[in-house]
C-alpha atoms as a PDB file:
ATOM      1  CA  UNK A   1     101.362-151.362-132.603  1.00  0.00           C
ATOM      2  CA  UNK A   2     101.320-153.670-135.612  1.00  0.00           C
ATOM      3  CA  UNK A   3     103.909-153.130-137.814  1.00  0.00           C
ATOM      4  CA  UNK A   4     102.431-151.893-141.688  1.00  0.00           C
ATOM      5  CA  UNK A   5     102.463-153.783-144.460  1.00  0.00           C
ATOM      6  CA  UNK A   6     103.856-157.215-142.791  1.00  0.00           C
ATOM      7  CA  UNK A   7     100.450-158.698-141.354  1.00  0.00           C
ATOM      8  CA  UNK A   8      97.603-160.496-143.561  1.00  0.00           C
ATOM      9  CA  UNK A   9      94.437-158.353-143.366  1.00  0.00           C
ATOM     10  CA  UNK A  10      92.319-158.939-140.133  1.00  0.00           C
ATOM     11  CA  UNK A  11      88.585-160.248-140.446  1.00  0.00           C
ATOM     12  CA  UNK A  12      87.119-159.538-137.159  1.00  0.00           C
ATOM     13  CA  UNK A  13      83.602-161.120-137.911  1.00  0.00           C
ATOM     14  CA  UNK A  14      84.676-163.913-140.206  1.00  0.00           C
ATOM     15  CA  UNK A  15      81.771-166.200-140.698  1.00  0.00           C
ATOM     16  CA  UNK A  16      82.408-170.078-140.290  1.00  0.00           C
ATOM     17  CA  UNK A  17      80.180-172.293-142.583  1.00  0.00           C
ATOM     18  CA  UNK A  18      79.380-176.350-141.796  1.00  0.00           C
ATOM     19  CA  UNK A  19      77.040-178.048-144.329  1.00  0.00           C
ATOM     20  CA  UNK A  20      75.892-174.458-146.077  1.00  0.00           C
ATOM     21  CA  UNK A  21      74.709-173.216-142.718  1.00  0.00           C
ATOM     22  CA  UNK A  22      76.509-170.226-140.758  1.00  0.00           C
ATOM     23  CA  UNK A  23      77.652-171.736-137.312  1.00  0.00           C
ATOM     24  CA  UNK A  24      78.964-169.140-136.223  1.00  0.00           C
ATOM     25  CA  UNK A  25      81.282-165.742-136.285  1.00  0.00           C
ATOM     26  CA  UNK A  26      84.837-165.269-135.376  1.00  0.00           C
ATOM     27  CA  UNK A  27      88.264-162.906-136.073  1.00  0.00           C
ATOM     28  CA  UNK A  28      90.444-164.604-138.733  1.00  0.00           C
ATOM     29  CA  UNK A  29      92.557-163.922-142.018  1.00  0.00           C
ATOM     30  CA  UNK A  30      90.178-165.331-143.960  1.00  0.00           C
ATOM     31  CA  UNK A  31      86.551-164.214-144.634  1.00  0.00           C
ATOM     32  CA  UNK A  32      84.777-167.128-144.933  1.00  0.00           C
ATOM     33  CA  UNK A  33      85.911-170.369-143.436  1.00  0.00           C
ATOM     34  CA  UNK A  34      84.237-174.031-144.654  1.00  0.00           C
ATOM     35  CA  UNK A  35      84.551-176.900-142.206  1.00  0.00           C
ATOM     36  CA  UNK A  36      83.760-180.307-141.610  1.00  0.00           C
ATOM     37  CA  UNK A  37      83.083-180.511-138.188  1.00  0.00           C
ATOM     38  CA  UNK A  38      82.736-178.274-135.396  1.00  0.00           C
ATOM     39  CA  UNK A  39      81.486-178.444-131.785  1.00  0.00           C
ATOM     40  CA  UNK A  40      77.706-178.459-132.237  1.00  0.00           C
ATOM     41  CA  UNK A  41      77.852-181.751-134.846  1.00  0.00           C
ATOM     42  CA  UNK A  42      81.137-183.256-133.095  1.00  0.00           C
ATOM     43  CA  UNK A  43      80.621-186.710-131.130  1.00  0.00           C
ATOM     44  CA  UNK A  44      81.743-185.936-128.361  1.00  0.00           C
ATOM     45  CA  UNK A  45      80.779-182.967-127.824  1.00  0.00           C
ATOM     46  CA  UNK A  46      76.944-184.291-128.374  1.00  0.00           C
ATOM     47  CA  UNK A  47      77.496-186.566-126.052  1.00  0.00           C
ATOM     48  CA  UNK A  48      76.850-189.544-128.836  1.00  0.00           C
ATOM     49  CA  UNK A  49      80.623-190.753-128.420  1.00  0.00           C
ATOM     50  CA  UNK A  50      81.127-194.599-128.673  1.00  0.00           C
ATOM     51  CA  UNK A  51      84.321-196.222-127.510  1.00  0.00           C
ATOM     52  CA  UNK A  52      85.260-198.896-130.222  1.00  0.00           C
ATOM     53  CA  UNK A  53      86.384-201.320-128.728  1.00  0.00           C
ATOM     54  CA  UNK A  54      89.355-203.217-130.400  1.00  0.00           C
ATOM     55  CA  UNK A  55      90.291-206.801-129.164  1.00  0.00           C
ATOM     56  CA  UNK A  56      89.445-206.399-125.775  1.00  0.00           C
ATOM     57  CA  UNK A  57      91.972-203.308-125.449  1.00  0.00           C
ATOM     58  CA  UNK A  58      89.903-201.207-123.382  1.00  0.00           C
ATOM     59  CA  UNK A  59      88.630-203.735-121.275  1.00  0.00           C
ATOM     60  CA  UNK A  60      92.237-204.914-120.405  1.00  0.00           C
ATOM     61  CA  UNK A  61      93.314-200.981-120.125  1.00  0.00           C
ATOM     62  CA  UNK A  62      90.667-200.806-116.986  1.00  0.00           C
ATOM     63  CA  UNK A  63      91.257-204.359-115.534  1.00  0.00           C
ATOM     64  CA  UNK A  64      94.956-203.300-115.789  1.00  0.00           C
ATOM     65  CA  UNK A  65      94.665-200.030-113.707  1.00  0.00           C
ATOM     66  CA  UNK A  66      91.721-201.032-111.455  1.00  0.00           C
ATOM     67  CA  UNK A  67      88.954-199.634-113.012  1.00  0.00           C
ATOM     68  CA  UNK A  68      87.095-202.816-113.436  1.00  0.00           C
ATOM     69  CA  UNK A  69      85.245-204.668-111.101  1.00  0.00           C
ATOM     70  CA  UNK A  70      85.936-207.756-112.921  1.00  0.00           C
ATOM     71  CA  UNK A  71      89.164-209.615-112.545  1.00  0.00           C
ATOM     72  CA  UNK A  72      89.733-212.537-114.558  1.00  0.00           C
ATOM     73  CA  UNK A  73      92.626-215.417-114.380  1.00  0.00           C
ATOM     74  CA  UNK A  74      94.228-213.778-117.693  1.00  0.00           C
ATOM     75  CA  UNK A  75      95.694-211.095-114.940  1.00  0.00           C
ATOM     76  CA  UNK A  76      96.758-213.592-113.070  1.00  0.00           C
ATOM     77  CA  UNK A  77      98.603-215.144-115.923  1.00  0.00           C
ATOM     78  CA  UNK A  78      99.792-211.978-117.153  1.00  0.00           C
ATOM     79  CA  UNK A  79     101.467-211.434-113.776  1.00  0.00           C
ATOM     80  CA  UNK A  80     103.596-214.115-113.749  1.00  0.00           C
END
């Protein structure tokens, strides 16, 4: 049992707001919670997700570990 008198008050159905619109319900100390992003707008979670590519780094990441099907001489150089 919960000690009295230590412990914020309890919001079992505390409604979670993205853009204005309720997203959905869930227990916190707060009533009303305001957020940016959640799962249903989140990139990756929509499946939109784009690897940015940076100077080649992800490219050399998979030639690196074998996860590429190209191999170019800059491995071999690297190597040496």
């Amino acid at each position: 049992m919960a000690k009295s008198d230590i412990h914020p008050k309890w919001y079992p159905d505390a409604k979670v707001y993205c853009n204005g619109q309720v997203v959905m319900t869930i227990g916190s100390t707060k009533p009303e919670l305001h957020v940016d992003v959640w799962s249903g707008n989140h990139p990756f979670y929509t499946g939109t997700q784009k690897i940015i590519d940076t100077e080649g780094r992800v490219e050399r990441f998979l030639r690196k570990y074998g996860m590429s099907s190209t191999q170019t001489s800059d491995d071999d150089q690297n190597k040496k």
